[in-house]
Structure formats: C-alpha cells, structure tokens
N, C-alpha and C. Protein backbone atom coordinates (compact mmCIF):
# COMPACT_ATOMS: atom_id res chain seq x y z
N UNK A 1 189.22 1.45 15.54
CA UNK A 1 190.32 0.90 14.77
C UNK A 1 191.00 2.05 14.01
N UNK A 2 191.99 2.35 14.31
CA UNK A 2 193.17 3.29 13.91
C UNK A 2 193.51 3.12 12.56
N UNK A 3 192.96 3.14 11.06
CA UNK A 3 193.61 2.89 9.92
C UNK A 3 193.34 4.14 9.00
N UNK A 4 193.59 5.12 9.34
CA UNK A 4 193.36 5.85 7.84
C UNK A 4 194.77 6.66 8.47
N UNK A 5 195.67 7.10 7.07
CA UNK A 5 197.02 7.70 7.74
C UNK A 5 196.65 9.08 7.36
N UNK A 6 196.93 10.34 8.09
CA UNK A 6 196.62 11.03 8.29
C UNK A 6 197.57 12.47 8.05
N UNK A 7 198.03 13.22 7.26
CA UNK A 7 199.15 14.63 7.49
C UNK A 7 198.45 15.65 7.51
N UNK A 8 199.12 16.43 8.49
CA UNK A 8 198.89 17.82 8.40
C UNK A 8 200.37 18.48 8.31
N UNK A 9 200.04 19.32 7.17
CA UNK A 9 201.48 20.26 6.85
C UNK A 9 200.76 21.52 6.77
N UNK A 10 201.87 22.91 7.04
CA UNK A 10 202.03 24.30 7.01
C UNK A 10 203.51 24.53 5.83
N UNK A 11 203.10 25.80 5.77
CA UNK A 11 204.81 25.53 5.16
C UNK A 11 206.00 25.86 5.76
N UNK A 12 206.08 25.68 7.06
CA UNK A 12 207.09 25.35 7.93
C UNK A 12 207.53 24.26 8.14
N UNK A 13 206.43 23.29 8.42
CA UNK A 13 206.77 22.21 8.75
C UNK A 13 205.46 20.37 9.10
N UNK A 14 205.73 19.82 9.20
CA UNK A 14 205.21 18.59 8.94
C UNK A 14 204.68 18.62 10.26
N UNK A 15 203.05 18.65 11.05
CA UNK A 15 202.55 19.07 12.04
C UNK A 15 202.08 17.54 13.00
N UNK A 16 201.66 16.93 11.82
CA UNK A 16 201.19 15.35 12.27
C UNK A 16 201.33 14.50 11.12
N UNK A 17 201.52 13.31 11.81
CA UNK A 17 201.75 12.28 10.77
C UNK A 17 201.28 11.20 11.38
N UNK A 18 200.57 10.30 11.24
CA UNK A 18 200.07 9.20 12.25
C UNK A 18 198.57 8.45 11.41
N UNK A 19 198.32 7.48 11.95
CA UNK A 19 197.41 6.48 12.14
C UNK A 19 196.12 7.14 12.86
N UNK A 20 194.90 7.40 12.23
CA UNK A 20 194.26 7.63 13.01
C UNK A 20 192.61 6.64 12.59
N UNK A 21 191.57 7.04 13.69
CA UNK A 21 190.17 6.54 13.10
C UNK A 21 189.51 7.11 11.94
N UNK A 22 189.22 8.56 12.39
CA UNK A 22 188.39 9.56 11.62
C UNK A 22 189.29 11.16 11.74
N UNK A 23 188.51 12.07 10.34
CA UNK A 23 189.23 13.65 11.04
C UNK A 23 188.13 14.02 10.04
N UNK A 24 187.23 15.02 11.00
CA UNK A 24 186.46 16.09 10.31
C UNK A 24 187.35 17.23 9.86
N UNK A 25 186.85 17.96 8.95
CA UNK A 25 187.75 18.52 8.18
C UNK A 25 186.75 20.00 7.87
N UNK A 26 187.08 21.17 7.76
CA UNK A 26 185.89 22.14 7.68
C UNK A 26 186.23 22.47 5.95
N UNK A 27 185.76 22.34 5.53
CA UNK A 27 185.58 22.50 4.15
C UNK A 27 185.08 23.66 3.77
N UNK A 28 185.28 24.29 2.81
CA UNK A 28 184.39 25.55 2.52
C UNK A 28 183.08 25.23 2.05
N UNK A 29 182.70 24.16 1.62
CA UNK A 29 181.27 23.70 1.38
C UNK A 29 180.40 23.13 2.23
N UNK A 30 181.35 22.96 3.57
CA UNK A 30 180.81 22.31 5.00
C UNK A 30 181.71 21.15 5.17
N UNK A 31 181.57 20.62 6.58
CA UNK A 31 182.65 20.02 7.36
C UNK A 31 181.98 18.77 6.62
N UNK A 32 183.61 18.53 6.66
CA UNK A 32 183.15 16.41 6.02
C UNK A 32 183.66 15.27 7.10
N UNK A 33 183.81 14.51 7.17
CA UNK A 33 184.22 13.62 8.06
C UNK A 33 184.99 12.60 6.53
N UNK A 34 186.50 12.09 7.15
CA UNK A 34 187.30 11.23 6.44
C UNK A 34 187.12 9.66 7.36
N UNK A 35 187.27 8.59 6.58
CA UNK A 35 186.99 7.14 7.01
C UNK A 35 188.53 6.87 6.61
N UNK A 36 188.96 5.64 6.52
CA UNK A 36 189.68 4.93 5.99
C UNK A 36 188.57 4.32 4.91
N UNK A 37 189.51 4.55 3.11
CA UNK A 37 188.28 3.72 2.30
C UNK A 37 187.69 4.88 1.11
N UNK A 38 188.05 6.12 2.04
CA UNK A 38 186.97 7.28 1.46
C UNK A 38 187.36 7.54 0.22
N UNK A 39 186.34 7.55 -0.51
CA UNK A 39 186.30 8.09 -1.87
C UNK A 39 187.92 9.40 -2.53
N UNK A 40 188.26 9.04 -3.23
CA UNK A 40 188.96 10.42 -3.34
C UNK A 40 188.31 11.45 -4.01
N UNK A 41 188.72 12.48 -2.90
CA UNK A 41 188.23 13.96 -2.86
C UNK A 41 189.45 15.06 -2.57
N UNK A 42 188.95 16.15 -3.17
CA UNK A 42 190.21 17.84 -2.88
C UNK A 42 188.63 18.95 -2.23
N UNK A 43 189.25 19.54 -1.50
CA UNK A 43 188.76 20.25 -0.76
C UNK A 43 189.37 21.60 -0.77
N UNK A 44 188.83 22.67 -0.78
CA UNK A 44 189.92 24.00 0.16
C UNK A 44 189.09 24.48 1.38
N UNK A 45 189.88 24.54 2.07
CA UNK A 45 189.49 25.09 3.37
C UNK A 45 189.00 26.47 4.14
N UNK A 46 187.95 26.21 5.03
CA UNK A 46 187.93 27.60 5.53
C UNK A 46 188.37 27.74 6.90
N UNK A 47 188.70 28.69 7.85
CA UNK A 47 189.18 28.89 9.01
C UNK A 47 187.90 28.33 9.70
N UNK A 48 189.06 27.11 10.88
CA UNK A 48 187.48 26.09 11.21
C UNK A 48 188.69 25.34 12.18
N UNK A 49 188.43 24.42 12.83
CA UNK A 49 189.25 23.18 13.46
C UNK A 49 188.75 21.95 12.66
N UNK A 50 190.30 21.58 12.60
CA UNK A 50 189.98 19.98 12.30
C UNK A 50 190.09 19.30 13.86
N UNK A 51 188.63 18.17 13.65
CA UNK A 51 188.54 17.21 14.79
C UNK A 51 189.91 16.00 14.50
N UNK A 52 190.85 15.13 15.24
CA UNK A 52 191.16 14.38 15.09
C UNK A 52 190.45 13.27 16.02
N UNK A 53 190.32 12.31 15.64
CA UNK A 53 189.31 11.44 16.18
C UNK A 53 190.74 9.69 16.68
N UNK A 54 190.48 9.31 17.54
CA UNK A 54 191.48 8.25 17.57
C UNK A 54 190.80 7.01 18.08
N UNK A 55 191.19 5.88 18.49
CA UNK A 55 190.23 5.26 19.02
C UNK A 55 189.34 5.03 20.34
N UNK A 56 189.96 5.72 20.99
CA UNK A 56 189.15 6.51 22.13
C UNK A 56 189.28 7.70 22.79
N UNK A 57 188.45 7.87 23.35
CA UNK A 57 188.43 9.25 24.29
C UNK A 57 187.68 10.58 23.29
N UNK A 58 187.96 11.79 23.71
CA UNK A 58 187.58 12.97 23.19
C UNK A 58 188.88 13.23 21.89
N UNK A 59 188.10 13.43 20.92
CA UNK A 59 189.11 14.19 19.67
C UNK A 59 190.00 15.58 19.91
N UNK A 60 190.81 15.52 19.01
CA UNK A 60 191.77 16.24 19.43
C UNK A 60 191.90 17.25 18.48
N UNK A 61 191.65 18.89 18.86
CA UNK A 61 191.13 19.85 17.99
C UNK A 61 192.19 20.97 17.72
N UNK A 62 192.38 21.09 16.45
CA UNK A 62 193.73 21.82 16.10
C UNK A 62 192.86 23.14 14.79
N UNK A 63 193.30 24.17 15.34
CA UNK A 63 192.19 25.30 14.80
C UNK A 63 193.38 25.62 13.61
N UNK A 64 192.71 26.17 12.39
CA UNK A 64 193.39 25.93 11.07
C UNK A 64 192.84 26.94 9.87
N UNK A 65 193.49 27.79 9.43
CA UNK A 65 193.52 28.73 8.53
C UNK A 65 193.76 28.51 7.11
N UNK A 66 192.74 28.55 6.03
CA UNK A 66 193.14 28.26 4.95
C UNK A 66 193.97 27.23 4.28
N UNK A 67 194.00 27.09 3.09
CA UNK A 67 194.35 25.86 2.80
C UNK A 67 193.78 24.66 1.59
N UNK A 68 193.99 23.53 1.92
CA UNK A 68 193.55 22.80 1.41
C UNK A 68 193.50 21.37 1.75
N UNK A 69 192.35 20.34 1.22
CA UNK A 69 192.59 18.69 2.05
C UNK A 69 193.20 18.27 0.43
N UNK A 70 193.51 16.76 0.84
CA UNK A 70 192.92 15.53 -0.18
C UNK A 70 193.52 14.29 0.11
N UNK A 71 192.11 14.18 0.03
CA UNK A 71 191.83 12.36 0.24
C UNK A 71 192.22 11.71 -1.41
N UNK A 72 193.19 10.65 -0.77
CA UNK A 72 193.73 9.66 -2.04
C UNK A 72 193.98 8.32 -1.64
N UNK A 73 193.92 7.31 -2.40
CA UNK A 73 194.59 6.19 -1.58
C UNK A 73 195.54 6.40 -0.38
N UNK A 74 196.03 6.93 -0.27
CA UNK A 74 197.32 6.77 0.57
C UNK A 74 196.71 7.25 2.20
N UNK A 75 195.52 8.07 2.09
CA UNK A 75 194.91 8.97 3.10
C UNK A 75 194.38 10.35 3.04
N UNK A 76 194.54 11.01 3.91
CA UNK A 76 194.24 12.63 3.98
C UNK A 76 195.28 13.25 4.14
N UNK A 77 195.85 14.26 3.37
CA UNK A 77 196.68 15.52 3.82
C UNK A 77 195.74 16.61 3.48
N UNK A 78 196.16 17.24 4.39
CA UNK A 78 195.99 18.59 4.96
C UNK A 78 196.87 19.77 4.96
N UNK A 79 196.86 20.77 3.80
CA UNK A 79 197.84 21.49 3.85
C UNK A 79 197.57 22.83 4.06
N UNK A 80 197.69 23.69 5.08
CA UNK A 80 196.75 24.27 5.67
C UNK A 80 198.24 25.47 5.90
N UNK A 81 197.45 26.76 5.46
CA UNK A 81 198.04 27.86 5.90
C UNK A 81 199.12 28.13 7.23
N UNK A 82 198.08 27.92 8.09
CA UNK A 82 198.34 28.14 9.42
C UNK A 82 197.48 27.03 9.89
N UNK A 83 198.20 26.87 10.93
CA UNK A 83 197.60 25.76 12.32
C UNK A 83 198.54 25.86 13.38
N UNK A 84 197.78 25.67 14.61
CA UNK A 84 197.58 26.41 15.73
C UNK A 84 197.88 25.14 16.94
N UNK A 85 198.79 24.90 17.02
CA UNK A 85 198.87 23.23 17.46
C UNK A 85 198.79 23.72 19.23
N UNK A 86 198.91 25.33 19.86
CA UNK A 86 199.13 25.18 20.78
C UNK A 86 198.26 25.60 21.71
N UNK A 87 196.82 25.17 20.66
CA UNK A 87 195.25 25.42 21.35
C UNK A 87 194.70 24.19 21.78
C-alpha cells in the first residue's frame, strides 16, 4: 500500500515527488527505514543510496551525497547535496 508521500530535492531541482510504501534512508547514525505514520524525526546524511520501496517488485536505488532527511506529518523529504538519478 502506497501511502507515505515522499521528496527528494538537490538544489537544482525537485528529483521525486510521489506516493510511495517505504524508503530506507542512510543516516549518519545508520540506515533507517520510513513507514507512513513514522514518528517525526531530522536526520543528516551520509554518502549511501536511498532504497525507494513501492508496492511491488525490486526498490529503486538512487545513490546520494550529503544532506539531510525529515520525517513530519506531511512525510519524508530528503534534501540531499547531490543525487545521482542516472545510476
């Protein structure tokens, strides 16, 4: 089930925006996994891939440089140095 909304931004530009299940996230304290529901949390990031997870098949892996998450009502953004959309 597809409900947690999901961004990833650079400061170029707005990378994803969408509905998803789950997205592991590499954290500098270790990778977390986001739900729909999840607690709010801020994160900064270390050079790692975020998993995007959807409701089926294999996740979809976008490698990512610095940065930062946070989980709030609204979902997860991801605002991340660099990301690499064409790995």
């Amino acid at each position: 089930m597809a409900d947690l909304h999901f961004e990833l931004v650079t400061p170029e530009r707005l990378i994803r925006s969408e509905e998803v299940r789950m997205v592991v996230v590499p954290g500098t304290e270790g990778d977390f996994g986001v739900l729909a529901g999840h607690a709010p949390y801020m994160s900064t990031l270390r050079n790692g891939e975020i998993a995007i997870y959807r409701d089926s098949g294999e996740p979809e892996r976008i490698p990512v440089e610095g940065g930062f998450a946070e989980v709030s009502e609204k979902g997860l953004t991801i605002l991340a140095e660099k990301a690499d959309i064409t790995a």
